[in-house]
Protein backbone atom coordinates (compact mmCIF):
# COMPACT_ATOMS: atom_id res chain seq x y z
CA UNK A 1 -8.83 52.94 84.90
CA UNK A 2 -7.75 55.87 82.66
CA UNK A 3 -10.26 58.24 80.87
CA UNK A 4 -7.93 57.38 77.74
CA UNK A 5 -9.46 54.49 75.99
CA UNK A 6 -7.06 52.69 73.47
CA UNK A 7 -8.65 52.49 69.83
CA UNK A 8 -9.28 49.10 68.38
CA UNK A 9 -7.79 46.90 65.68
CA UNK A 10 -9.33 47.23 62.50
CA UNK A 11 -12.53 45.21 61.62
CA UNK A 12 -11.80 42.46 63.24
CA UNK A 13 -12.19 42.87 66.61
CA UNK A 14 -14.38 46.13 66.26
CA UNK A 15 -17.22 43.56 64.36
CA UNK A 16 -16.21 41.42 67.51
CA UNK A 17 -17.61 44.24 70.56
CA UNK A 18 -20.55 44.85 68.42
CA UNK A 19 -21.23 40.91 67.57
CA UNK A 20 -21.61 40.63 63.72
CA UNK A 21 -19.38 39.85 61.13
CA UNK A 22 -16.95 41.95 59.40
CA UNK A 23 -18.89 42.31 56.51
CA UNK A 24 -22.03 43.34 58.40
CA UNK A 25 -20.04 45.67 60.52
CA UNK A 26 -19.01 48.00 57.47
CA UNK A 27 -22.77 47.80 55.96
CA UNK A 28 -23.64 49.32 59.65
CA UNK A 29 -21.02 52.11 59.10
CA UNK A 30 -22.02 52.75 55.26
CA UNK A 31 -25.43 53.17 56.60
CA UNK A 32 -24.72 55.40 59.57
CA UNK A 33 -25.73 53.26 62.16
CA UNK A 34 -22.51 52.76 63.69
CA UNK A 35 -19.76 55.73 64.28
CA UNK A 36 -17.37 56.37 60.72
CA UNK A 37 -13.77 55.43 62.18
CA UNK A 38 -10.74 57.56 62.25
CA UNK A 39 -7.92 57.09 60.35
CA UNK A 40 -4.27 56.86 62.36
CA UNK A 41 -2.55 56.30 59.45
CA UNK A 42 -3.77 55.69 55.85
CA UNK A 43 -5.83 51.94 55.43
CA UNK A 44 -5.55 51.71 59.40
CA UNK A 45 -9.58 52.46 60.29
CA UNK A 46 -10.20 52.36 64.55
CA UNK A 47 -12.58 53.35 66.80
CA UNK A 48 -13.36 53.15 70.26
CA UNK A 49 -14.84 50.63 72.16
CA UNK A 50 -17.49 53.03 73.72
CA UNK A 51 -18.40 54.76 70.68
CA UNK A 52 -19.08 51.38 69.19
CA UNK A 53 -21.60 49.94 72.45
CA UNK A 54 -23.42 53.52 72.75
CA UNK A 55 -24.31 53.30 68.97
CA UNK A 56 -25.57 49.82 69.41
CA UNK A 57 -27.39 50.67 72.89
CA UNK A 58 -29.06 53.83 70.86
CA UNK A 59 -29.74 51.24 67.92
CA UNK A 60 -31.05 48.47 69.92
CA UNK A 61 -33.42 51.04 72.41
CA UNK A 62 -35.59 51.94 69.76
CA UNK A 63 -35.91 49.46 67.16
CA UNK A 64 -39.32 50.29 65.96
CA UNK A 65 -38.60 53.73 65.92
CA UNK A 66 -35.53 53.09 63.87
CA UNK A 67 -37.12 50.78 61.76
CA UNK A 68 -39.92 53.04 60.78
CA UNK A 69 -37.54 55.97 60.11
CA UNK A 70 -36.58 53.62 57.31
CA UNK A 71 -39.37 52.38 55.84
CA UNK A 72 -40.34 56.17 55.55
CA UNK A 73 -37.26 57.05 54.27
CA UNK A 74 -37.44 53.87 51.91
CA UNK A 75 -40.82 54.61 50.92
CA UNK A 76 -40.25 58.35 50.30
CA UNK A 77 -36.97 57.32 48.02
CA UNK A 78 -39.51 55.26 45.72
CA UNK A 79 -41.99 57.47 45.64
CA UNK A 80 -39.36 60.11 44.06
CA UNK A 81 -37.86 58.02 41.56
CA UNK A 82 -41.26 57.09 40.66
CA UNK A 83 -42.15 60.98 39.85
């Protein structure tokens, strides 16, 4: 096996190593959870296969952790728009 991995089709089968649905699968991106792709050619998003399982290993090792970094984040958001 080569050190080269080959990048992925778009959405597709990218939502398909990380098991959700497309939709889902860009919502993760928007909200940094999973790696931004990189753009071959224009409207042609990829990424690679072991960028996509490390960010869902780091994501799914701490879920409280994660989870309270956005209720404080959430919380602290509110708490400016109500000043």
């Amino acid at each position: 096996m080569s050190n080269h991995e080959t990048p992925l089709p778009p959405r597709a089968a990218a939502s398909e190593v990380v098991g959700v649905s497309p939709a889902t699968f860009w919502r993760m991106v928007a909200a940094g959870r999973l790696p931004a792709p990189f753009y071959p050619s224009p409207r042609a998003p990829r990424w690679l296969a072991s960028e996509l399982r490390a960010a869902m290993e780091a994501t799914r090792a701490k879920p409280r952790e994660a989870m309270a970094e956005r209720r404080a984040a959430k919380l602290a958001d509110m708490q400016g728009r109500a000043a």
